[in-house]
PDB file of N, CA and C in Angstrom:
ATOM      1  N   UNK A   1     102.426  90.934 117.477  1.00  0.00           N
ATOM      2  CA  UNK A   1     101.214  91.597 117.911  1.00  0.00           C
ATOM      3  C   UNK A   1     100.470  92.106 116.675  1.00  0.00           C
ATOM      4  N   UNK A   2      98.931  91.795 116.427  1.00  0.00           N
ATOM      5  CA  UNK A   2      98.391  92.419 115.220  1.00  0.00           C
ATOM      6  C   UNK A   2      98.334  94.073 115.556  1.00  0.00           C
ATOM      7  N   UNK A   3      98.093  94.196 114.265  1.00  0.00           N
ATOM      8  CA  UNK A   3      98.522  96.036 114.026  1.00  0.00           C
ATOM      9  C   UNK A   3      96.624  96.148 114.455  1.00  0.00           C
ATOM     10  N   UNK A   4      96.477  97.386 114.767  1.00  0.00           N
ATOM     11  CA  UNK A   4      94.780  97.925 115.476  1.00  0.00           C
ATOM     12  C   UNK A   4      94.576  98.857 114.090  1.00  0.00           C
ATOM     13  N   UNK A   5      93.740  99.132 113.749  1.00  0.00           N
ATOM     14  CA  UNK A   5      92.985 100.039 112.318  1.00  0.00           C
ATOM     15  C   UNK A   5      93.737 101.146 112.557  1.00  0.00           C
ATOM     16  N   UNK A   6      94.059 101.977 113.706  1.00  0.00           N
ATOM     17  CA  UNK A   6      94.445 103.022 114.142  1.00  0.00           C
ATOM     18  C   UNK A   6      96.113 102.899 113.812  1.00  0.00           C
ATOM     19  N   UNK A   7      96.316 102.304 114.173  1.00  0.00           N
ATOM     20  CA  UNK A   7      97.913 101.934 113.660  1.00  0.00           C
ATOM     21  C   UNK A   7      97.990 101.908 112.494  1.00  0.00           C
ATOM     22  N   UNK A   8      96.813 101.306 111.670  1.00  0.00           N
ATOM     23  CA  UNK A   8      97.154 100.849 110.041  1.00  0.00           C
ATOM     24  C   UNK A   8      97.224 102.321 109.473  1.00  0.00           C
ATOM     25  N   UNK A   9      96.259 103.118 109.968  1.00  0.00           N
ATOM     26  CA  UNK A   9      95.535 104.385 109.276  1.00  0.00           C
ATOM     27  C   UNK A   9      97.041 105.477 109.924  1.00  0.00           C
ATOM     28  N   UNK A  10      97.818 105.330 110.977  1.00  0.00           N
ATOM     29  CA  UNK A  10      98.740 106.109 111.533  1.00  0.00           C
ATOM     30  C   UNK A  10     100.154 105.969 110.221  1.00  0.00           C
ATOM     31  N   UNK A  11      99.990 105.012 109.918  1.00  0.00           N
ATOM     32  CA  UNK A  11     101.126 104.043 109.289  1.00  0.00           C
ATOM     33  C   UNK A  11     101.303 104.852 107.801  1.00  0.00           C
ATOM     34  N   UNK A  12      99.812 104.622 107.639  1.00  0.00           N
ATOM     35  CA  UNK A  12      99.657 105.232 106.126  1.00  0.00           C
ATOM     36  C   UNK A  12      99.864 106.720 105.774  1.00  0.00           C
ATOM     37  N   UNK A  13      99.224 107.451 106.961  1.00  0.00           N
ATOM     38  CA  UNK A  13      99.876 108.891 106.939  1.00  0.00           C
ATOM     39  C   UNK A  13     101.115 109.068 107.105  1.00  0.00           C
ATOM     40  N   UNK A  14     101.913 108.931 108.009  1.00  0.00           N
ATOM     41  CA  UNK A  14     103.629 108.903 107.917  1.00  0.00           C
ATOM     42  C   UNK A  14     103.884 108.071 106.823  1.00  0.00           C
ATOM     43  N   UNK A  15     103.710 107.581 105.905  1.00  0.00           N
ATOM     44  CA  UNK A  15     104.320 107.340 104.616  1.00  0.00           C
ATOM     45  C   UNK A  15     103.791 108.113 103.428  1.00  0.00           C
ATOM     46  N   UNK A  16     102.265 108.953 103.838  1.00  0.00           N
ATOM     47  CA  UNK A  16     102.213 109.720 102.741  1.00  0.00           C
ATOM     48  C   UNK A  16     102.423 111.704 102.839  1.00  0.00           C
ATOM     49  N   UNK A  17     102.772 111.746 104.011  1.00  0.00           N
ATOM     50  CA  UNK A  17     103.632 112.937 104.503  1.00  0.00           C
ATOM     51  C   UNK A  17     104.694 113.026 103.163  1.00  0.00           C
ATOM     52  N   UNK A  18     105.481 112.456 103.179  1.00  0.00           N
ATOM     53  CA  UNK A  18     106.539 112.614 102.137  1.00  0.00           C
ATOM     54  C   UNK A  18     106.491 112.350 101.199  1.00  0.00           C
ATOM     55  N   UNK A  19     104.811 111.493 100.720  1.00  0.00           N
ATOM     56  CA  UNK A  19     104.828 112.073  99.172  1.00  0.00           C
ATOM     57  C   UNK A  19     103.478 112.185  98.279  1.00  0.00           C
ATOM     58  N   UNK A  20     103.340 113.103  98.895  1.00  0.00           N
ATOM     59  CA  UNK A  20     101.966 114.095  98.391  1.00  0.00           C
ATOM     60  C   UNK A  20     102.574 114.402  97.085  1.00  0.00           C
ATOM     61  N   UNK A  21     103.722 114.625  96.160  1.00  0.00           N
ATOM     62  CA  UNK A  21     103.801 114.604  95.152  1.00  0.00           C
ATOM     63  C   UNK A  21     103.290 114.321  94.496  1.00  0.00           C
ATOM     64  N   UNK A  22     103.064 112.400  94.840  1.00  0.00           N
ATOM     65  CA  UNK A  22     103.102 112.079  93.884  1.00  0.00           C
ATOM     66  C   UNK A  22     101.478 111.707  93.508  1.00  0.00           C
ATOM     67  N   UNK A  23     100.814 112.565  94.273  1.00  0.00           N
ATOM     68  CA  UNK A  23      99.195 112.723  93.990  1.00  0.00           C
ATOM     69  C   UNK A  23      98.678 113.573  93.321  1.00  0.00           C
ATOM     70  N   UNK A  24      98.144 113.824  92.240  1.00  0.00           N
ATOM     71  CA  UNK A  24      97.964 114.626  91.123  1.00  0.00           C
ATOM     72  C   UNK A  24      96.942 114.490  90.627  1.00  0.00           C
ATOM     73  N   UNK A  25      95.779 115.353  90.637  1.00  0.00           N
ATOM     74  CA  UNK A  25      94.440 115.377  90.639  1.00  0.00           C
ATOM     75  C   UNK A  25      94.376 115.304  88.958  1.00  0.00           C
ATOM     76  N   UNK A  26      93.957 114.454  88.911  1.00  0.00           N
ATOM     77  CA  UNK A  26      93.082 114.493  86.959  1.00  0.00           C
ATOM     78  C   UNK A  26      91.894 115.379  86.557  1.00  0.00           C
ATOM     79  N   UNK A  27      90.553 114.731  87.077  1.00  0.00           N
ATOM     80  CA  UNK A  27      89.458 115.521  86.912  1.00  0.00           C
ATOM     81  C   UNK A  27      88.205 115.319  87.708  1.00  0.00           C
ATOM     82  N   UNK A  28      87.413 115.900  87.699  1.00  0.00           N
ATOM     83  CA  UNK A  28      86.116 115.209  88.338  1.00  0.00           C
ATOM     84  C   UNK A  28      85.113 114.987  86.922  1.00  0.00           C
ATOM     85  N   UNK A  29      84.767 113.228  87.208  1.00  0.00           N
ATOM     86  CA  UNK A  29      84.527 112.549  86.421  1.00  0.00           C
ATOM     87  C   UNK A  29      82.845 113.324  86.264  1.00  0.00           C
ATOM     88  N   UNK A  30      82.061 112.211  85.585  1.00  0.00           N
ATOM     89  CA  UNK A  30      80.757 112.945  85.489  1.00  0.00           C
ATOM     90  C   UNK A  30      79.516 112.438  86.394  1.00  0.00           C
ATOM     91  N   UNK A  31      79.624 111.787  87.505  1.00  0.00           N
ATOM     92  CA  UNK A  31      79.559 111.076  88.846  1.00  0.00           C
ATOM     93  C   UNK A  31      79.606 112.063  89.824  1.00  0.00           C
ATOM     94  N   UNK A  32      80.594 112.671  89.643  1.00  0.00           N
ATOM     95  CA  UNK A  32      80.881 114.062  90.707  1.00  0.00           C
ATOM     96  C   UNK A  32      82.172 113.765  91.462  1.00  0.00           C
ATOM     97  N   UNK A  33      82.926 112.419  91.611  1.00  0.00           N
ATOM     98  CA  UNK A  33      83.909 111.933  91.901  1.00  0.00           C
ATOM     99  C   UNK A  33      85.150 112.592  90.738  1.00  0.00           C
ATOM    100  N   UNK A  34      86.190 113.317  92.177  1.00  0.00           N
ATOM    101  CA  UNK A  34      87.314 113.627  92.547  1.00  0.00           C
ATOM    102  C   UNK A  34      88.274 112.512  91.757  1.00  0.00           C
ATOM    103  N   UNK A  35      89.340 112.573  90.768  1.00  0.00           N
ATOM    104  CA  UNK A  35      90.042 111.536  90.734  1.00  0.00           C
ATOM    105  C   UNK A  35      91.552 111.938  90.471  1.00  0.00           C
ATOM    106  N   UNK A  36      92.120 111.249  91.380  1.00  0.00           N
ATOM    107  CA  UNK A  36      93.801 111.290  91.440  1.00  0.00           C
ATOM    108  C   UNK A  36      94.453 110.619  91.185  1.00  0.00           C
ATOM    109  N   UNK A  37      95.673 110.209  90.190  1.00  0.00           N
ATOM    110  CA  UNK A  37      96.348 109.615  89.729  1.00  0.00           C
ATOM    111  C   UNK A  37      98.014 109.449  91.291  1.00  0.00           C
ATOM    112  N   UNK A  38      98.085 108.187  92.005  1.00  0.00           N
ATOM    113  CA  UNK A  38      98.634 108.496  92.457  1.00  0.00           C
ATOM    114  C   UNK A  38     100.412 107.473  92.095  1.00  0.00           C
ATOM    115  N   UNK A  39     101.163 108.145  91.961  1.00  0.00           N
ATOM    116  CA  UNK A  39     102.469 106.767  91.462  1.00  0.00           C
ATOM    117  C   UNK A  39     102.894 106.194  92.934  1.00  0.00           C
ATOM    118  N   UNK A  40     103.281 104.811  92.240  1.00  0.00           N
ATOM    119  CA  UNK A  40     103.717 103.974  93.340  1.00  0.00           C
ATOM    120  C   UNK A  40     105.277 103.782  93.536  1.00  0.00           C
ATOM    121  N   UNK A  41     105.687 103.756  94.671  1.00  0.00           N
ATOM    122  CA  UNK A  41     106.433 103.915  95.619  1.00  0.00           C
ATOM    123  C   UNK A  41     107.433 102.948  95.142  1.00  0.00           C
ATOM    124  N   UNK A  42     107.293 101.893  95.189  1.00  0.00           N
ATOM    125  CA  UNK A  42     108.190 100.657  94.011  1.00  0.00           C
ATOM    126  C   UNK A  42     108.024 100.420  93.347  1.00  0.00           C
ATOM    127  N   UNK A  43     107.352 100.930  92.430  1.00  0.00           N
ATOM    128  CA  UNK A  43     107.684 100.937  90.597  1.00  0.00           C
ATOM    129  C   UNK A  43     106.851 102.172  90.181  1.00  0.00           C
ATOM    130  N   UNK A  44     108.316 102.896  89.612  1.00  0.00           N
ATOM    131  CA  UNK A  44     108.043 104.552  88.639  1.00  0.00           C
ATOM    132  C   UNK A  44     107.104 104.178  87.628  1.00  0.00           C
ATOM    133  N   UNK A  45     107.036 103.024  86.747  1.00  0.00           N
ATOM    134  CA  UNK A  45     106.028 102.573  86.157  1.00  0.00           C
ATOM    135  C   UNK A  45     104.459 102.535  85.939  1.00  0.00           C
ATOM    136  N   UNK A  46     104.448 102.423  87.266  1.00  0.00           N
ATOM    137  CA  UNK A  46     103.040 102.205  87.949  1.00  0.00           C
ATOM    138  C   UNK A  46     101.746 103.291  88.836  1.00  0.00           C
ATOM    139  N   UNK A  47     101.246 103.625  88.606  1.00  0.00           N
ATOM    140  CA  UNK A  47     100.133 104.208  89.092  1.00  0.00           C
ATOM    141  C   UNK A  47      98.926 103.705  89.476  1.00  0.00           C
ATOM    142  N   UNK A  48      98.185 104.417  90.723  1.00  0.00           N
ATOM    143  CA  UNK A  48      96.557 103.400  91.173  1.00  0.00           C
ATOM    144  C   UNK A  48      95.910 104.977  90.865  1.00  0.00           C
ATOM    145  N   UNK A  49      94.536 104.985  90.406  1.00  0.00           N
ATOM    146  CA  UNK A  49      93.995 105.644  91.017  1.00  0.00           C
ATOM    147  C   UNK A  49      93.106 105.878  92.264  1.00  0.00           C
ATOM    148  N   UNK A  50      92.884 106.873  92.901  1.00  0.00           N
ATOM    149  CA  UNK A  50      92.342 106.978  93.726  1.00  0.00           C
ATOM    150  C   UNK A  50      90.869 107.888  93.985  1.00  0.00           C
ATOM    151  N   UNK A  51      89.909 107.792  93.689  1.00  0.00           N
ATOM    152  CA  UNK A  51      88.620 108.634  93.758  1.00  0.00           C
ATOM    153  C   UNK A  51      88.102 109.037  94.773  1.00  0.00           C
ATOM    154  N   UNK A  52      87.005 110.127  94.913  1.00  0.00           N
ATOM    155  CA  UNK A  52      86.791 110.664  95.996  1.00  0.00           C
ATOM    156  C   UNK A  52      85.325 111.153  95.483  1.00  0.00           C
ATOM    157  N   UNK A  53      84.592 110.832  96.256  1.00  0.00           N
ATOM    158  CA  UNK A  53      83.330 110.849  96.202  1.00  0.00           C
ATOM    159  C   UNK A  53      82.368 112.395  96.961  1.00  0.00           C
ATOM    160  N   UNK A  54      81.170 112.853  97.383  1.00  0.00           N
ATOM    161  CA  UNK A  54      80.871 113.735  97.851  1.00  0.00           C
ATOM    162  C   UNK A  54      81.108 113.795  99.011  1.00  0.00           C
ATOM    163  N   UNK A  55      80.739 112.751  99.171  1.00  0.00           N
ATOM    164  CA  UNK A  55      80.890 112.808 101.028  1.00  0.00           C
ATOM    165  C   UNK A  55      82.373 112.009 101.690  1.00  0.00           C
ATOM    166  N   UNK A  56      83.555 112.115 100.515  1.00  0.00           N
ATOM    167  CA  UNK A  56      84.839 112.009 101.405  1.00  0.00           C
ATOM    168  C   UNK A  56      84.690 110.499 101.554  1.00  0.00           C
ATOM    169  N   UNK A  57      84.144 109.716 100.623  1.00  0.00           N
ATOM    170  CA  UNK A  57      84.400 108.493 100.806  1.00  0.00           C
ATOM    171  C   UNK A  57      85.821 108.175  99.401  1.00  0.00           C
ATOM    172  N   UNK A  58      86.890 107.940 100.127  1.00  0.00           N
ATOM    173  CA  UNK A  58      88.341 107.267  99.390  1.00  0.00           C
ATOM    174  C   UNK A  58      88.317 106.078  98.762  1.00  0.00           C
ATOM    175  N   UNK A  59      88.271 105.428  97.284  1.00  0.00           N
ATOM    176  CA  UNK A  59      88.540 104.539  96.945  1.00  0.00           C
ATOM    177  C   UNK A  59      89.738 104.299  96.072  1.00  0.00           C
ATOM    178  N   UNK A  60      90.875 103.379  96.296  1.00  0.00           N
ATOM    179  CA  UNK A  60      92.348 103.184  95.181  1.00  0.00           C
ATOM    180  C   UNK A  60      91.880 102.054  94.955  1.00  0.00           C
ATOM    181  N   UNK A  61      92.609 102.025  94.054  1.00  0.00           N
ATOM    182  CA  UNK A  61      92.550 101.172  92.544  1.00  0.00           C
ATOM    183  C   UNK A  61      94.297  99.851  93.083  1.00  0.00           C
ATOM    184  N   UNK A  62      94.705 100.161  94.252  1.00  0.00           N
ATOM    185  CA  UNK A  62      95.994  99.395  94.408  1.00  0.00           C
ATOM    186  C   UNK A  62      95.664  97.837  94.991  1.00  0.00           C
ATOM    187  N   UNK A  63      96.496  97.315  95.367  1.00  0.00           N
ATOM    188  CA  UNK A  63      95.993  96.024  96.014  1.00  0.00           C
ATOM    189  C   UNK A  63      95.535  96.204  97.374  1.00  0.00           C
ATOM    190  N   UNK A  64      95.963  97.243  98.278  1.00  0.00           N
ATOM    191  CA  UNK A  64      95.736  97.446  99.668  1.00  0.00           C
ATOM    192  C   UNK A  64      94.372  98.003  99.914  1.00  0.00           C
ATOM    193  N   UNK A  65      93.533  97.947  98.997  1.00  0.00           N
ATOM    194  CA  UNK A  65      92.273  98.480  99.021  1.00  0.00           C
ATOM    195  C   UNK A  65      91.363  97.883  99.911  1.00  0.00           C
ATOM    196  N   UNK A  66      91.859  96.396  99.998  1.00  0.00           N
ATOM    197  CA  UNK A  66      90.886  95.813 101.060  1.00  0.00           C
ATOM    198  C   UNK A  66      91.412  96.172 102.898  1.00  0.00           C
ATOM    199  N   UNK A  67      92.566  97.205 102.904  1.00  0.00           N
ATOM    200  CA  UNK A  67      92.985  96.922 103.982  1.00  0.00           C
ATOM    201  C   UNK A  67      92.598  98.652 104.673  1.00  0.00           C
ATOM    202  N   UNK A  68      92.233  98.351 105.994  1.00  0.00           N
ATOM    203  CA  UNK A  68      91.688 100.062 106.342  1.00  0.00           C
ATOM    204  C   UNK A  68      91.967 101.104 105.820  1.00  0.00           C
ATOM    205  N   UNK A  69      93.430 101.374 105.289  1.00  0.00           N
ATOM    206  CA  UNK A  69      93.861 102.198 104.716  1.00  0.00           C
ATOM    207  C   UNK A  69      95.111 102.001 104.171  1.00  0.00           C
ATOM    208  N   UNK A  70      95.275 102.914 103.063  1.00  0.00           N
ATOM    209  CA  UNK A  70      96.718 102.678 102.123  1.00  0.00           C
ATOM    210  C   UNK A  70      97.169 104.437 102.126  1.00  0.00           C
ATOM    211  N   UNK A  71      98.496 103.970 101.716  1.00  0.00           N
ATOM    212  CA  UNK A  71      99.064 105.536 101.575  1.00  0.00           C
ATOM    213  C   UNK A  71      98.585 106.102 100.915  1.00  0.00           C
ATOM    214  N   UNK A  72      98.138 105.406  99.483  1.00  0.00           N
ATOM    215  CA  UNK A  72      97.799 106.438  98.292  1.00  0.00           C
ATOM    216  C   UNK A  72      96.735 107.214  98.220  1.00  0.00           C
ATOM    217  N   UNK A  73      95.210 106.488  99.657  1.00  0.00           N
ATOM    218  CA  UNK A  73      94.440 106.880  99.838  1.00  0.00           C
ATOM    219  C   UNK A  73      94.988 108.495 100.551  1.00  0.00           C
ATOM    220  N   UNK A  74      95.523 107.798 102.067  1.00  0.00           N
ATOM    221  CA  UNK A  74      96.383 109.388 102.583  1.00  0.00           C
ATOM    222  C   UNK A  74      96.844 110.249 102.063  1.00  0.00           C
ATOM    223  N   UNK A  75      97.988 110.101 100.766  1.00  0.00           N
ATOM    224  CA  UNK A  75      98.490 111.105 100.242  1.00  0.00           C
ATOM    225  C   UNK A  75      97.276 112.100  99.294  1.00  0.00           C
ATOM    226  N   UNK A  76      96.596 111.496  99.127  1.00  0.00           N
ATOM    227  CA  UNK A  76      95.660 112.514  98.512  1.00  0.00           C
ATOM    228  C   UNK A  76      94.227 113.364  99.039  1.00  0.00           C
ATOM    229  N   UNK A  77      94.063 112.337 100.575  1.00  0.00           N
ATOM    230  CA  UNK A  77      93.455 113.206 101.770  1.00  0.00           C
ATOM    231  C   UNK A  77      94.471 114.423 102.095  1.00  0.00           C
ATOM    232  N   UNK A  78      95.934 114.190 102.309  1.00  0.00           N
ATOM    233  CA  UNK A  78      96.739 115.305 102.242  1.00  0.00           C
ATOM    234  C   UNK A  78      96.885 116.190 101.559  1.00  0.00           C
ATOM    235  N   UNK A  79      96.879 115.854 100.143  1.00  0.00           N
ATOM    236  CA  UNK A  79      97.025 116.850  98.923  1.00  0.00           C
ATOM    237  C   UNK A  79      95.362 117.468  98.941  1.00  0.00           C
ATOM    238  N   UNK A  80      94.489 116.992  99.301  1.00  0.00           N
ATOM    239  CA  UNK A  80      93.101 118.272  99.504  1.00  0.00           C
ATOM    240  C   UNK A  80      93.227 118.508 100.623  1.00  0.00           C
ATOM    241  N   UNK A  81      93.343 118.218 101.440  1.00  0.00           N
ATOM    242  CA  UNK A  81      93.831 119.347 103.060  1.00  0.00           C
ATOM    243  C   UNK A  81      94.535 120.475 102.620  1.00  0.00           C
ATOM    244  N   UNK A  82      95.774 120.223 101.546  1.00  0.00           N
ATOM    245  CA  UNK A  82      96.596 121.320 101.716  1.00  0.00           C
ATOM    246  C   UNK A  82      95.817 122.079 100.157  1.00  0.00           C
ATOM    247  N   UNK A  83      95.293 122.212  99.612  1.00  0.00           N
ATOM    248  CA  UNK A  83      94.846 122.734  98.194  1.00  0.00           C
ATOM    249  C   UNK A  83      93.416 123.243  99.171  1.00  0.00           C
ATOM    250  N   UNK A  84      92.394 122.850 100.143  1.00  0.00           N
ATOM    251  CA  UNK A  84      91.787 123.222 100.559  1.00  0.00           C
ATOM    252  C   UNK A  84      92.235 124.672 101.739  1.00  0.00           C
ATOM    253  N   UNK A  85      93.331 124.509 102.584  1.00  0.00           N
ATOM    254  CA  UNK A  85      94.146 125.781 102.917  1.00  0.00           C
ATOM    255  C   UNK A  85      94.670 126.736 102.577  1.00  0.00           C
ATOM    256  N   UNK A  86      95.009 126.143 101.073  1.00  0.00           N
ATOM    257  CA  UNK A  86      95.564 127.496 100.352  1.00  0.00           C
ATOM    258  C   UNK A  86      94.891 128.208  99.689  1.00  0.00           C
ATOM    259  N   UNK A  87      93.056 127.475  99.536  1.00  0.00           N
ATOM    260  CA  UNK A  87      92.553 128.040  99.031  1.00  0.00           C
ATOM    261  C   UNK A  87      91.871 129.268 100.324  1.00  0.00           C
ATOM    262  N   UNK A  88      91.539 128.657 101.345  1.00  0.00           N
ATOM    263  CA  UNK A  88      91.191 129.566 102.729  1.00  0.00           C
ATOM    264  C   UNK A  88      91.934 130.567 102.764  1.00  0.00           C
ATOM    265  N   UNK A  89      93.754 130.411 102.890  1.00  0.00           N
ATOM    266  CA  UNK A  89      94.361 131.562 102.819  1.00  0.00           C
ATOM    267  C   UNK A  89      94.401 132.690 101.624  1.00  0.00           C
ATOM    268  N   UNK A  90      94.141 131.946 100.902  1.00  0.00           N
ATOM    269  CA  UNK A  90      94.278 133.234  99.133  1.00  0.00           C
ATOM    270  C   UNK A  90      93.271 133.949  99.418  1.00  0.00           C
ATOM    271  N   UNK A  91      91.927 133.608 100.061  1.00  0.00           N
ATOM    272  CA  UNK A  91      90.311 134.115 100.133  1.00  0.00           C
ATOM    273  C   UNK A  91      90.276 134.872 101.176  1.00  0.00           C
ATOM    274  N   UNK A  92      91.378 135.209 102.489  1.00  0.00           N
ATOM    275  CA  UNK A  92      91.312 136.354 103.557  1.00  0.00           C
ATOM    276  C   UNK A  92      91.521 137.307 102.952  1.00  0.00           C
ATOM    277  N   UNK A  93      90.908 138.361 103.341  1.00  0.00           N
ATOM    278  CA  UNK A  93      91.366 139.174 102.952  1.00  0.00           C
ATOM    279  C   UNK A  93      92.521 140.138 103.805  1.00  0.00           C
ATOM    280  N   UNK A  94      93.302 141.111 102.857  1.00  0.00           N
ATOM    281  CA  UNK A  94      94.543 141.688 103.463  1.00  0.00           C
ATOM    282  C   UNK A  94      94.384 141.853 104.512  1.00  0.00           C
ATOM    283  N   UNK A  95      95.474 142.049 105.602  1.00  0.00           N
ATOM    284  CA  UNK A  95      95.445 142.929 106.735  1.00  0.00           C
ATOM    285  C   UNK A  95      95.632 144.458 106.584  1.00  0.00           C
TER     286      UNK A  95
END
């Protein structure tokens, strides 16, 4: 049975749940693009990057780029979800 976009994009988050590690923000270039260095999964060697644009558009640098979605894209939608929360929580103030 072919896999549906929704499956591909489901697929990619449960594999990058467990490793937001290895997504590690570099800098924002002079474009205004977000860029993350993310390592790959079968070879310690290897790294894609992954950029991020204003409006949340994801591009990696891996081979799965042509395919709806890749982990490395996810793991680093994850790693600003969670750097975007902690920044919400540090900014309440006390009870």
């Amino acid at each position: 049975m072919a896999q549906t976009v929704e499956d591909a994009v489901r697929g990619a988050f449960l594999r990058a749940r467990e490793r937001t590690a290895l997504a590690h923000f570099l800098t924002t270039n002079a474009g205004g693009y977000d860029v993350y260095a993310v390592g790959s999964s079968a070879d310690p060697d290897t790294a894609y990057t992954v950029t991020v644009d204003r409006a949340e558009h994801y591009r990696c640098t891996c081979p799965s780029e042509t395919r709806p979605a890749c982990w490395h894209r996810a793991a680093v939608y994850v790693r600003r979800a969670n750097d975007r929360a902690r920044a919400e929580h540090l900014a309440r103030p006390a009870a």
